[in-house]
C-alpha atoms as a PDB file:
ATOM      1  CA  UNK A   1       0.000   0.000   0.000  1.00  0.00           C
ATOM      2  CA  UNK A   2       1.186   3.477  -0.738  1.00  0.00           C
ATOM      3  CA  UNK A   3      -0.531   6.532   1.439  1.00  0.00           C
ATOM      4  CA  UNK A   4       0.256   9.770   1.660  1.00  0.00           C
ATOM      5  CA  UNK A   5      -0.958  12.051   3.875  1.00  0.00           C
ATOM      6  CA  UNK A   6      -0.134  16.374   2.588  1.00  0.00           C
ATOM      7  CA  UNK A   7      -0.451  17.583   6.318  1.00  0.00           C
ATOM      8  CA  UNK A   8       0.334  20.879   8.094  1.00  0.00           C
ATOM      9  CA  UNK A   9       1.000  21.402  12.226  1.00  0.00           C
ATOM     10  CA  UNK A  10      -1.909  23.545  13.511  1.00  0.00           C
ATOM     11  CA  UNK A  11      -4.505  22.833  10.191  1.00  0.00           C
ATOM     12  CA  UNK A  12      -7.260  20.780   9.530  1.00  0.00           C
ATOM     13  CA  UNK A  13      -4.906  17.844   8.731  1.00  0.00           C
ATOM     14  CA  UNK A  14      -4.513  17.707  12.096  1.00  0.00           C
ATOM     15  CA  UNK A  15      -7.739  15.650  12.247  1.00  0.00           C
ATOM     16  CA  UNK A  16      -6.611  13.261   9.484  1.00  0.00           C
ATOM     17  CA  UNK A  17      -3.641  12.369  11.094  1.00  0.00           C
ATOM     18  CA  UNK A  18      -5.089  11.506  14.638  1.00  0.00           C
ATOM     19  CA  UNK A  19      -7.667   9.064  12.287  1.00  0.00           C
ATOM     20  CA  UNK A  20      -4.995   7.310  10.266  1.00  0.00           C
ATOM     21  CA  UNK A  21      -3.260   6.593  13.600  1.00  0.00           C
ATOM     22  CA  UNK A  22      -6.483   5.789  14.770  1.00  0.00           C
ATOM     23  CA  UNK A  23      -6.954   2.940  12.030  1.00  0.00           C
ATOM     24  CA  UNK A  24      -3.136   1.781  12.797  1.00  0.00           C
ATOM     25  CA  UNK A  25      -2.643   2.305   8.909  1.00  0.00           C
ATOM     26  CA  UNK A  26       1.027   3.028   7.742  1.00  0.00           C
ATOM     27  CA  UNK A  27       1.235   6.168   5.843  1.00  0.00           C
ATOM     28  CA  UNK A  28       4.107   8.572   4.485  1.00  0.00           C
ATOM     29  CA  UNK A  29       3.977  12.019   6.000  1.00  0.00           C
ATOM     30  CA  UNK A  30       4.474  15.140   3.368  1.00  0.00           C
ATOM     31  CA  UNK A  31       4.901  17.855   5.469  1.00  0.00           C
ATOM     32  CA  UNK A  32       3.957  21.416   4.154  1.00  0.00           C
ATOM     33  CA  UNK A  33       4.988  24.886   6.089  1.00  0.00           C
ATOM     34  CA  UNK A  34       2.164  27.125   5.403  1.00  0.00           C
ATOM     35  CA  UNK A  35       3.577  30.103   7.294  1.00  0.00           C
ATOM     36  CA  UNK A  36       5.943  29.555   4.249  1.00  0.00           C
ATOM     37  CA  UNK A  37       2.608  29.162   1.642  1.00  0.00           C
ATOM     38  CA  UNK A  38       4.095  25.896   0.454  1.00  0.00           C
ATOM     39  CA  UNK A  39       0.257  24.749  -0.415  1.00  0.00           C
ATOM     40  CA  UNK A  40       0.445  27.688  -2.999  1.00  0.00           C
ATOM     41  CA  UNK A  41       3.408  26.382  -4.178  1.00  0.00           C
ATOM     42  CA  UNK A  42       2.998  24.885  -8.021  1.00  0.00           C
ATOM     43  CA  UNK A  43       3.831  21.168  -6.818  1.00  0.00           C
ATOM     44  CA  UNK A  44       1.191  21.062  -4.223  1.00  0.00           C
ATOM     45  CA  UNK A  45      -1.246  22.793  -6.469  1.00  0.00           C
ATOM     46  CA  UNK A  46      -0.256  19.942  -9.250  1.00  0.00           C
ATOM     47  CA  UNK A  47      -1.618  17.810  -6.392  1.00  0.00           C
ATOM     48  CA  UNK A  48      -4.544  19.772  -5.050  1.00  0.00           C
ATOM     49  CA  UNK A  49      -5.444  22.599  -7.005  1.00  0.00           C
ATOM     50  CA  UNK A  50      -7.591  24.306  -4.043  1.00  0.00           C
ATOM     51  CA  UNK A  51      -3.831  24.778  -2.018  1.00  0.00           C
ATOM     52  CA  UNK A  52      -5.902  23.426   0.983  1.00  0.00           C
ATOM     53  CA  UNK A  53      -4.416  20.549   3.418  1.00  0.00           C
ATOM     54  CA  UNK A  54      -5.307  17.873   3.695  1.00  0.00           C
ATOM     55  CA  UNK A  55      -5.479  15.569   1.179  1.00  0.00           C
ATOM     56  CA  UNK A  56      -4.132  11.759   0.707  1.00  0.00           C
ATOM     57  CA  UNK A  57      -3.013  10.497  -2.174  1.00  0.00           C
ATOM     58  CA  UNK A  58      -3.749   5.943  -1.776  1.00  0.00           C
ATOM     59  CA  UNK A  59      -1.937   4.252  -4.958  1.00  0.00           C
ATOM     60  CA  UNK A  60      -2.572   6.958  -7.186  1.00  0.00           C
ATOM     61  CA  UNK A  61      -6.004   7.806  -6.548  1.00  0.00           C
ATOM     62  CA  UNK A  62      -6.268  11.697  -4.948  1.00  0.00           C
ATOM     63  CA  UNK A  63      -8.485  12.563  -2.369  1.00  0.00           C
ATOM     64  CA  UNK A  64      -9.526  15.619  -0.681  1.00  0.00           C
ATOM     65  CA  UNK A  65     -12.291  17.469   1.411  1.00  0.00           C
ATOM     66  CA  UNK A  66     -11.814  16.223   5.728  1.00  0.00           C
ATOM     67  CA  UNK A  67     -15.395  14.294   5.130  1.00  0.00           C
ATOM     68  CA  UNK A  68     -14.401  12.459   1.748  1.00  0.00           C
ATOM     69  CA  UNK A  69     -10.987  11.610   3.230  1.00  0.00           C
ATOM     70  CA  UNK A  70     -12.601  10.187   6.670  1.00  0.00           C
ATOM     71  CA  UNK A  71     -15.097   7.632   4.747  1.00  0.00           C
ATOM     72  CA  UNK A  72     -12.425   7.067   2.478  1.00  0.00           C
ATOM     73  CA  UNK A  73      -9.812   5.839   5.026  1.00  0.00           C
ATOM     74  CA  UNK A  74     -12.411   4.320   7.425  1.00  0.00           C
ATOM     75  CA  UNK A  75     -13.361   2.114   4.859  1.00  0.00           C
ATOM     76  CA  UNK A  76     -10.449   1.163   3.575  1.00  0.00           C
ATOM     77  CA  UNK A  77      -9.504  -0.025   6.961  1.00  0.00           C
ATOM     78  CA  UNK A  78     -12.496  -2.274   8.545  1.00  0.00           C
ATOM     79  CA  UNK A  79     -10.354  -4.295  10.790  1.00  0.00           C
ATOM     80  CA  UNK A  80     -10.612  -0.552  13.058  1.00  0.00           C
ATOM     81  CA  UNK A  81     -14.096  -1.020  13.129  1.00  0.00           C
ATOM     82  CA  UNK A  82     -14.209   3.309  12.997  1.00  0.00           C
ATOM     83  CA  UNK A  83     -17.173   2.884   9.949  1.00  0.00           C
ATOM     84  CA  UNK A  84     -20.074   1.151   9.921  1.00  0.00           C
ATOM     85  CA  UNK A  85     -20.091  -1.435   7.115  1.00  0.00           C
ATOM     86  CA  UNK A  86     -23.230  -1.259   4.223  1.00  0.00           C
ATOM     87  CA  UNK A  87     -26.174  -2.775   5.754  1.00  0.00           C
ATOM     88  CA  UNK A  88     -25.334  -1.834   9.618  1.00  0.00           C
ATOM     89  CA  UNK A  89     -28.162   0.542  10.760  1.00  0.00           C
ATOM     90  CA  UNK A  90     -25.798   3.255  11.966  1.00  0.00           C
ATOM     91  CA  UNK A  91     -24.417   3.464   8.493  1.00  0.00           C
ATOM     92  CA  UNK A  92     -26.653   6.330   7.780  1.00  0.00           C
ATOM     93  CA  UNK A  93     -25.966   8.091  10.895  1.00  0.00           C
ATOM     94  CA  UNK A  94     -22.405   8.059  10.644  1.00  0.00           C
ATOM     95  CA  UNK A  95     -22.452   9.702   6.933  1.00  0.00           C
ATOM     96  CA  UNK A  96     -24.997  12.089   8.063  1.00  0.00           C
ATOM     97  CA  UNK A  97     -22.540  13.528  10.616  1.00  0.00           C
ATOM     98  CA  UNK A  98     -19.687  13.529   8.636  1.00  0.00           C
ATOM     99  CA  UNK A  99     -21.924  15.477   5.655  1.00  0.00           C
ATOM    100  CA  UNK A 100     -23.218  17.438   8.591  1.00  0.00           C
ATOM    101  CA  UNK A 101     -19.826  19.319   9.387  1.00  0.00           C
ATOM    102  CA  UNK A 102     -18.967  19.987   6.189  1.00  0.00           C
ATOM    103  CA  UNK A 103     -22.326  21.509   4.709  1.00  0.00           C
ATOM    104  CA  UNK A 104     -23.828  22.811   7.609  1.00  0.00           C
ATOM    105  CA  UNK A 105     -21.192  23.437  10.950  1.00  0.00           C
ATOM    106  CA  UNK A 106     -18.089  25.173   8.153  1.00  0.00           C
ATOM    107  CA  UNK A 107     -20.204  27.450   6.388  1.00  0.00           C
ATOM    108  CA  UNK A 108     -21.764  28.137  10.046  1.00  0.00           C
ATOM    109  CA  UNK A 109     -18.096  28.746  11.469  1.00  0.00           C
ATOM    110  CA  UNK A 110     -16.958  30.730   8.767  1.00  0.00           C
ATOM    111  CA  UNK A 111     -20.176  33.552   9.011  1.00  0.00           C
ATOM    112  CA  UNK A 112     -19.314  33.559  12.571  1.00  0.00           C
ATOM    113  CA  UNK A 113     -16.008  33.782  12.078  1.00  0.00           C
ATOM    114  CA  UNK A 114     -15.760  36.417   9.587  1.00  0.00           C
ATOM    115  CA  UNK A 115     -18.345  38.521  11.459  1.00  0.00           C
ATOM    116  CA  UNK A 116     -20.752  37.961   8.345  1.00  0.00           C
ATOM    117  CA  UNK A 117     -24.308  38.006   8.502  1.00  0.00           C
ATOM    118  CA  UNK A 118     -25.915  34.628   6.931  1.00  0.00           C
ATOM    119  CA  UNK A 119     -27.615  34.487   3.915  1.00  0.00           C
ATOM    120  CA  UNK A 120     -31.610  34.299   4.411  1.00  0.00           C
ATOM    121  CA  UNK A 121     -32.454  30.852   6.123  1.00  0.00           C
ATOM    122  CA  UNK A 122     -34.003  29.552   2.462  1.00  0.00           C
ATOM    123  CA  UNK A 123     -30.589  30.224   1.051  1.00  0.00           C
ATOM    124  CA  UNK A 124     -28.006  29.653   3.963  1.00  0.00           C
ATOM    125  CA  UNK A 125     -26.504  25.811   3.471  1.00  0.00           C
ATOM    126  CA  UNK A 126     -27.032  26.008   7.546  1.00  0.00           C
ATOM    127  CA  UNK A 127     -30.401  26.962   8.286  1.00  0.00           C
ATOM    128  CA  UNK A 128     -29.139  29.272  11.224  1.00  0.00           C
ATOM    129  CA  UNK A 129     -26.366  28.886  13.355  1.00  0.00           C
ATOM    130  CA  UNK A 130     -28.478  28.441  16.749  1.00  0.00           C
ATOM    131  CA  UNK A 131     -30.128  25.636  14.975  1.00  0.00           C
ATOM    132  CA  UNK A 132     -27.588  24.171  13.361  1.00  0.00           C
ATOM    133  CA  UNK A 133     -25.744  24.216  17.182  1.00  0.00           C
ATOM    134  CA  UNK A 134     -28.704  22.719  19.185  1.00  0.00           C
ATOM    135  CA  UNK A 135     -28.943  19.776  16.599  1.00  0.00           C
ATOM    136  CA  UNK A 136     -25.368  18.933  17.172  1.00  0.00           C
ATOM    137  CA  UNK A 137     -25.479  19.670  20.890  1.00  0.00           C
ATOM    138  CA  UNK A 138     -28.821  17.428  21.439  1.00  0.00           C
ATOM    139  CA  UNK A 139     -26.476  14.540  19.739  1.00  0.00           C
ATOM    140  CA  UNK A 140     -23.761  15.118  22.273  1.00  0.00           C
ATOM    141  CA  UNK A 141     -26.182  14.896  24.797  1.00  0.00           C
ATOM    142  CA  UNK A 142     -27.265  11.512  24.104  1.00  0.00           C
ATOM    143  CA  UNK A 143     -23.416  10.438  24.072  1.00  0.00           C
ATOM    144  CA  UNK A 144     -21.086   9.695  24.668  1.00  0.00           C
ATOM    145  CA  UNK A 145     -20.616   9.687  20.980  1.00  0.00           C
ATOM    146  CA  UNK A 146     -22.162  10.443  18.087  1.00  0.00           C
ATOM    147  CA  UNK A 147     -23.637   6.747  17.514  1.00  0.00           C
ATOM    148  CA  UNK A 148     -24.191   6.495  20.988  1.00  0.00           C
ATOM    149  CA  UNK A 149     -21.617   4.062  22.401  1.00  0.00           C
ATOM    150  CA  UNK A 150     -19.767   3.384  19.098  1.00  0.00           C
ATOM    151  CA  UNK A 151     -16.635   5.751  18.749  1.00  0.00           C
ATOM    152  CA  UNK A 152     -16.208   6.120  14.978  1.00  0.00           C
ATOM    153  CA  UNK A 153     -14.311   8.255  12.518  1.00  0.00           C
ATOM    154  CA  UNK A 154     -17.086  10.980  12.777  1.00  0.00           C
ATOM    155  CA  UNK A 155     -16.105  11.242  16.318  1.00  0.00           C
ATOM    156  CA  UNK A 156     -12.671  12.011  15.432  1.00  0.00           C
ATOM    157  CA  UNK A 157     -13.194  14.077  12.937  1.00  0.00           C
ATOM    158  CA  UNK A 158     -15.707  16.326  15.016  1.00  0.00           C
ATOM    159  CA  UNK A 159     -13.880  16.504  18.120  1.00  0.00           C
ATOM    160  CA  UNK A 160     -10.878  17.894  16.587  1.00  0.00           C
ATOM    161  CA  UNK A 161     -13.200  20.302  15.461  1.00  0.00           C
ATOM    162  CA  UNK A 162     -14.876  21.348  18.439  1.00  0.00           C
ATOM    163  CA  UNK A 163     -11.454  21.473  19.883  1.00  0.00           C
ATOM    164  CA  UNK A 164     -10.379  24.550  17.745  1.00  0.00           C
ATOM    165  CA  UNK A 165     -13.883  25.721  17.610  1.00  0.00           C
ATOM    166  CA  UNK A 166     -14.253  25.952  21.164  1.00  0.00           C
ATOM    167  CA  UNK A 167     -10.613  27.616  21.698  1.00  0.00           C
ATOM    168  CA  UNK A 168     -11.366  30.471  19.210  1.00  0.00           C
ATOM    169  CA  UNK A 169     -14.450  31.237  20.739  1.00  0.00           C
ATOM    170  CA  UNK A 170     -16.473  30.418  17.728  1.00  0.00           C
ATOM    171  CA  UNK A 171     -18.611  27.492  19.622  1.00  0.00           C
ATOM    172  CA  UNK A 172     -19.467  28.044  23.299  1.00  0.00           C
ATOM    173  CA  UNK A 173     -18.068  25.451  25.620  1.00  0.00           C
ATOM    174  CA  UNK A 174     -21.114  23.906  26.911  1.00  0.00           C
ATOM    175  CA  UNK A 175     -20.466  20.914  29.317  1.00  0.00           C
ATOM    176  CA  UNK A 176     -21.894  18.396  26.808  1.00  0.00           C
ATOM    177  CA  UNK A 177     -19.134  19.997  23.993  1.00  0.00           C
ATOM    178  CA  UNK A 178     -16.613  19.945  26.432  1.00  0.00           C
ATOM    179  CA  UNK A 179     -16.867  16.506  27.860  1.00  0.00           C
ATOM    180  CA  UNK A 180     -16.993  15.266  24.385  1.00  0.00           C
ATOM    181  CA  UNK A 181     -13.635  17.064  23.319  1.00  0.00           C
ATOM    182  CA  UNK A 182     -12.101  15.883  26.873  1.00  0.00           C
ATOM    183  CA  UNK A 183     -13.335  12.064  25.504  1.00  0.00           C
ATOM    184  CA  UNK A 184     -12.128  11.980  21.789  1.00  0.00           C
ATOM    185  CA  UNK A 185      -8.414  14.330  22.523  1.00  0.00           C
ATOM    186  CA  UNK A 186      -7.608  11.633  25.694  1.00  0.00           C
ATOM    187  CA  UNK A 187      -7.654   8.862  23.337  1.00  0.00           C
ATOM    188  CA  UNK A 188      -3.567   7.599  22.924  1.00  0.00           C
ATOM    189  CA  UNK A 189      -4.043   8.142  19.213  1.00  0.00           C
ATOM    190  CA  UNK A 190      -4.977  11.705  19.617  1.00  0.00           C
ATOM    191  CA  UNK A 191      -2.360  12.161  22.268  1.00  0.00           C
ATOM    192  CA  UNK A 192       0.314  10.774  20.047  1.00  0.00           C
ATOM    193  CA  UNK A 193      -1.151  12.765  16.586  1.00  0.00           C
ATOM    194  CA  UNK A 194      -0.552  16.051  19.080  1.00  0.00           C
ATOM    195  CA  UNK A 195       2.837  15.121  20.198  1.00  0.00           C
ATOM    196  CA  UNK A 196       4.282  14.850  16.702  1.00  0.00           C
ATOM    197  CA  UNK A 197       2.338  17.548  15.690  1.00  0.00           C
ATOM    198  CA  UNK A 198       3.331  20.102  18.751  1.00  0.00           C
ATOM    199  CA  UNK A 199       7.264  18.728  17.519  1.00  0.00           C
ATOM    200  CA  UNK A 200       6.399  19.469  13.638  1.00  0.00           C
ATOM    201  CA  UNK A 201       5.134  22.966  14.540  1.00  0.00           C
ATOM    202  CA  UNK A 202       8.160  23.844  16.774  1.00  0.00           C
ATOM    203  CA  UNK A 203      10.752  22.912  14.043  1.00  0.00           C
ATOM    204  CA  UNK A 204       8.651  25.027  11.431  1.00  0.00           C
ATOM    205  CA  UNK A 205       9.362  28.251  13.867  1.00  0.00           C
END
């Protein structure tokens, strides 16, 4: 097997990482410095023309967007038992959560972010952000993960999230979001993923 992970310290590859170490898969590590704008460089636009991280590259086959790249690599490793297989009832849940944070909880993030107001609610991909919040929140609530007691990819792909989320002060850190971060960022995967990644972002400067 050849997998490549294009990663960044402090960037949504961050998540990626903590799965495939998560799954136990062996992957190559292509680091990029983007304080230097090496994803705006021509070679990693040859690769991924958005100049985003991440995105994993599996015998050839490119691919990007964080919710792609989780069912991609979930599946491709069952033995980790982090996706439910075709036919498993939670199926459907799990790929509702992972479409969930990329066309409702970014586009959410990034109004709230950028100070914008949202489009009208007919238009806005999200609804509106208290809604889009409570129907994440009353999922928490009925923990501890998002299938209920079955930690999956979703999980780590949304608690990585919430981590940065909550530290920017773009998600309040209710007890339910905090508990939930405290659960998935313990985990030794997630410890180790933050390790390497804390020693990647020092040598960078």
């Amino acid at each position: 097997m050849n997998l490549t992970l294009f990663h960044a310290p402090n960037s949504r590859a961050g998540a990626t990482r903590i799965l495939l170490e998560e799954l136990g898969a062996p992957y190559d590590l292509h680091v990029l410095n983007l304080k230097k704008n090496e994803q705006r460089a021509a070679d990693y636009l040859a690769v991924n023309p958005m100049g985003k991280v991440p995105a994993i590259v599996h015998d050839g086959t490119l691919v990007t967007e964080q919710p792609a790249i989780f069912i991609y690599l979930a599946d491709l490793f069952p033995e980790a038992g982090l996706a439910p297989a075709l036919g498993d009832p939670l199926r459907g849940p799990y790929l509702r959560w992972l479409a969930f944070y990329g066309s409702s909880f970014e586009p959410a993030i990034n109004d709230v972010a950028m100070k914008r107001e949202p489009a009208p609610p007919v238009m806005c991909p999200y609804g509106d952000f208290d809604t889009m919040l409570a129907t994440l929140t009353r999922q928490l609530r009925a923990g501890p993960y998002l299938l209920g007691e079955r930690f999956s990819a979703a999980d780590v792909l949304w608690g990585t999230a919430l981590g940065w989320t909550t530290m920017f002060k773009l998600v309040p850190e209710l007890p339910e979001v905090m508990a939930y971060i405290d659960r998935v960022s313990s985990r030794p995967a997630a410890r180790r993923a933050a390790e390497a990644d804390a020693q990647l972002a020092a040598a960078q400067g």
